[in-house]
C-alpha atoms as a PDB file:
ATOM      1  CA  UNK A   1      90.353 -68.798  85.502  1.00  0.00           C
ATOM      2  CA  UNK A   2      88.281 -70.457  82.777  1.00  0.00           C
ATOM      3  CA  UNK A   3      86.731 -67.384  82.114  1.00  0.00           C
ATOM      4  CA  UNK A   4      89.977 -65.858  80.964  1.00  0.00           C
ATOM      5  CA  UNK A   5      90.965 -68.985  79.233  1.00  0.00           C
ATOM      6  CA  UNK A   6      87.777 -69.106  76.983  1.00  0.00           C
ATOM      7  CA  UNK A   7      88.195 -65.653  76.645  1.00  0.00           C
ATOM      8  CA  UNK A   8      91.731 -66.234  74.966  1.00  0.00           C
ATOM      9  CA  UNK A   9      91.022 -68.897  73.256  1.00  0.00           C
ATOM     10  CA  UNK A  10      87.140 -68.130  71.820  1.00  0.00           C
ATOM     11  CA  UNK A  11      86.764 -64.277  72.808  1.00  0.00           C
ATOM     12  CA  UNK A  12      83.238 -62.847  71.697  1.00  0.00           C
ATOM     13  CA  UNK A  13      82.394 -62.604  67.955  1.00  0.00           C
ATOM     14  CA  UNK A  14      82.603 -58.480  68.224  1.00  0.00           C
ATOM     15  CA  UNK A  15      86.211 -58.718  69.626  1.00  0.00           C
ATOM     16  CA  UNK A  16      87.340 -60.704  66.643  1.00  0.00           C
ATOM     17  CA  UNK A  17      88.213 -57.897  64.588  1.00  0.00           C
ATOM     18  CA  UNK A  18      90.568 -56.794  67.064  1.00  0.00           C
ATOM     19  CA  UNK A  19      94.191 -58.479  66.359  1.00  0.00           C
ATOM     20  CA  UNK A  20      94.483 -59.992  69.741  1.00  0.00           C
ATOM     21  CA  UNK A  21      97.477 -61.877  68.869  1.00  0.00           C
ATOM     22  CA  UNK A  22     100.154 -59.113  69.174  1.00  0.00           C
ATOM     23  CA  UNK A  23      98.480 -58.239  72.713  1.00  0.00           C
ATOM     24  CA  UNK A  24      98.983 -61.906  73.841  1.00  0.00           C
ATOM     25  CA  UNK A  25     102.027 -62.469  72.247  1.00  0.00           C
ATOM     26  CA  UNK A  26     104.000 -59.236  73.653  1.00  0.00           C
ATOM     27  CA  UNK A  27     102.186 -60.911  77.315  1.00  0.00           C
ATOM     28  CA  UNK A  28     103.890 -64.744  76.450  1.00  0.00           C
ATOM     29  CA  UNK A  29     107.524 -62.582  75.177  1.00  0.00           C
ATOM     30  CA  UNK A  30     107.428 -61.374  79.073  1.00  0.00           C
ATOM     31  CA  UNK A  31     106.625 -64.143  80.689  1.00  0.00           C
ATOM     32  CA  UNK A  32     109.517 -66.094  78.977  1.00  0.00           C
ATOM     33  CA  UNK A  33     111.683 -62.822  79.832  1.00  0.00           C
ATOM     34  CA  UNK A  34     110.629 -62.696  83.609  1.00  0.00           C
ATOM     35  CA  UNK A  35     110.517 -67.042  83.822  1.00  0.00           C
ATOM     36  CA  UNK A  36     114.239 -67.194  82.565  1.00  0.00           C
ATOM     37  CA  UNK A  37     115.453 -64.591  84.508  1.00  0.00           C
ATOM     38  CA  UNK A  38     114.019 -66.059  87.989  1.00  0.00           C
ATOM     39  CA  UNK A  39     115.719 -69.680  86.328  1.00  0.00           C
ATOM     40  CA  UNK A  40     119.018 -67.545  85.689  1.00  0.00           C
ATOM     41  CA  UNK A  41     118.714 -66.516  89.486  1.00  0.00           C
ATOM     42  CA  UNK A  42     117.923 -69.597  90.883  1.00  0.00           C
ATOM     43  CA  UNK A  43     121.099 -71.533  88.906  1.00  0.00           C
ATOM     44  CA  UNK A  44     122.821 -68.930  90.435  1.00  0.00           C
ATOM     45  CA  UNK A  45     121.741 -68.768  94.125  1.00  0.00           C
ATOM     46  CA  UNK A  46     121.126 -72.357  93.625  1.00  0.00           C
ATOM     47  CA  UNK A  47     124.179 -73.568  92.084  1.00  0.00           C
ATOM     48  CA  UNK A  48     122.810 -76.272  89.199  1.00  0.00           C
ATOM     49  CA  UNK A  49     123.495 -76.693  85.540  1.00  0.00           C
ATOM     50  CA  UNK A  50     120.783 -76.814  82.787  1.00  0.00           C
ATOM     51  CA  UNK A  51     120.673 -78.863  80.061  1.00  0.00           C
ATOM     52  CA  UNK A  52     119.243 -76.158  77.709  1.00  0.00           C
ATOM     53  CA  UNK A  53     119.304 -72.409  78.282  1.00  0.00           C
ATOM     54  CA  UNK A  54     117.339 -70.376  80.848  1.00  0.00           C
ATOM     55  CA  UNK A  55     115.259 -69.082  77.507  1.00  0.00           C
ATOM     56  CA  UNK A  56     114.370 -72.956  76.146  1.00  0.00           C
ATOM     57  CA  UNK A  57     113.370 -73.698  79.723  1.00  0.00           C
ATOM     58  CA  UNK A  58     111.514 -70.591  79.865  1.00  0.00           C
ATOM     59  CA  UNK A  59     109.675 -71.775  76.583  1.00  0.00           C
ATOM     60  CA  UNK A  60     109.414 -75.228  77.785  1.00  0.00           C
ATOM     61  CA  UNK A  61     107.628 -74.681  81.054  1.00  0.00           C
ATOM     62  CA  UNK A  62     105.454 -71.831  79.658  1.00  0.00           C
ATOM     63  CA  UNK A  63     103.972 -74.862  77.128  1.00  0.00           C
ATOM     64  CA  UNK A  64     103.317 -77.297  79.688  1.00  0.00           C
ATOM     65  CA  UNK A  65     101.612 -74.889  81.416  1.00  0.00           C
ATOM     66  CA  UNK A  66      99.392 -73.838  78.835  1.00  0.00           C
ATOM     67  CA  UNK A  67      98.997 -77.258  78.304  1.00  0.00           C
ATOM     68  CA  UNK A  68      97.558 -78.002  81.679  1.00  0.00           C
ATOM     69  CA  UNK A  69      95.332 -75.127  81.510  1.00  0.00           C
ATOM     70  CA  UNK A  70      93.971 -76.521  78.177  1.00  0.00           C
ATOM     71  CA  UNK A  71      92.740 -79.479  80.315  1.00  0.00           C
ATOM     72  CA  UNK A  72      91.413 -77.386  82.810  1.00  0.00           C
ATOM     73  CA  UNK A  73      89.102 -75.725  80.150  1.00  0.00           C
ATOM     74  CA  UNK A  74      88.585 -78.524  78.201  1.00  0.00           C
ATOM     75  CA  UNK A  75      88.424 -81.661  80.740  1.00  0.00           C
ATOM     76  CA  UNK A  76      87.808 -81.497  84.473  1.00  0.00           C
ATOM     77  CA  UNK A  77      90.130 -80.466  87.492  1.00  0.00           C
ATOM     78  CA  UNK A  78      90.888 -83.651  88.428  1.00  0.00           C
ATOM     79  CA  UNK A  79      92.799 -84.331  85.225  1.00  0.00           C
ATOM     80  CA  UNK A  80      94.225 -81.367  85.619  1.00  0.00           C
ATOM     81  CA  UNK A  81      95.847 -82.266  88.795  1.00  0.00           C
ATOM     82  CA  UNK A  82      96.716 -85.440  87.389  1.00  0.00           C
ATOM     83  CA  UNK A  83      98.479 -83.727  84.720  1.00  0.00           C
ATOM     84  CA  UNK A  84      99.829 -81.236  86.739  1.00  0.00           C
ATOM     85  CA  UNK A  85     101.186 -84.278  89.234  1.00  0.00           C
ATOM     86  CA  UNK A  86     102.639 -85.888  86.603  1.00  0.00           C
ATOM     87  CA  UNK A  87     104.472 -83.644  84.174  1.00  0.00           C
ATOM     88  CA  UNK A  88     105.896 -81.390  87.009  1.00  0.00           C
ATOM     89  CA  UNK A  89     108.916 -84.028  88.468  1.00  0.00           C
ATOM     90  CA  UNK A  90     109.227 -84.601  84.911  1.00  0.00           C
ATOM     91  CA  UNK A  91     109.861 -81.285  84.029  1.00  0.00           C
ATOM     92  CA  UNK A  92     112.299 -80.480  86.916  1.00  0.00           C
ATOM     93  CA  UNK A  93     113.834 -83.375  87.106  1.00  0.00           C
ATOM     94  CA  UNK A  94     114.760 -83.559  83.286  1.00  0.00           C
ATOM     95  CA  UNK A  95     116.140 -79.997  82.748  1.00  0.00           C
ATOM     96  CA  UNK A  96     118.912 -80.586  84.898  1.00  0.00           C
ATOM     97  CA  UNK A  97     122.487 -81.937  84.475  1.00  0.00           C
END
């Protein structure tokens, strides 16, 4: 995993040339696609409200993810749990009505 995080975040200096942005934004686009359509399901199978739509949760979620993982390539796995521990009830917990 921290392989493909430095990679995306520092790739080698003879893939710089390449414009690697459109490649992993068209991958972040689906993951908010396919992350608020598994919300959309769950408020439906599930029977909650949201605060903000499936899409903003989508969005939400994806950046505290990315968040974590910045830890996890930057600081230790033990923060990373930490973090993980602590934003997650946040996170839930805050996005409903």
């Amino acid at each position: 995993m921290k392989f493909l995080l430095r990679m995306l975040y520092f790739p080698p200096s003879h893939l710089k040339s390449y414009e690697s942005s459109q490649y992993t934004g068209a991958l972040l686009v689906s993951f908010e696609k396919l992350l608020a359509r598994y919300i959309r399901e769950k408020k439906r199978t599930d029977h909650f409200r949201l605060l903000q739509s499936e899409a903003d949760v989508s969005i939400a979620f994806l950046t505290v993810v990315e968040g974590c993982f910045i830890e996890l390539f930057f600081g230790d796995v033990g923060r990373f749990e930490r973090r993980v521990q602590a934003i997650l009830p946040l996170f839930l917990n805050g996005m409903r009505k």
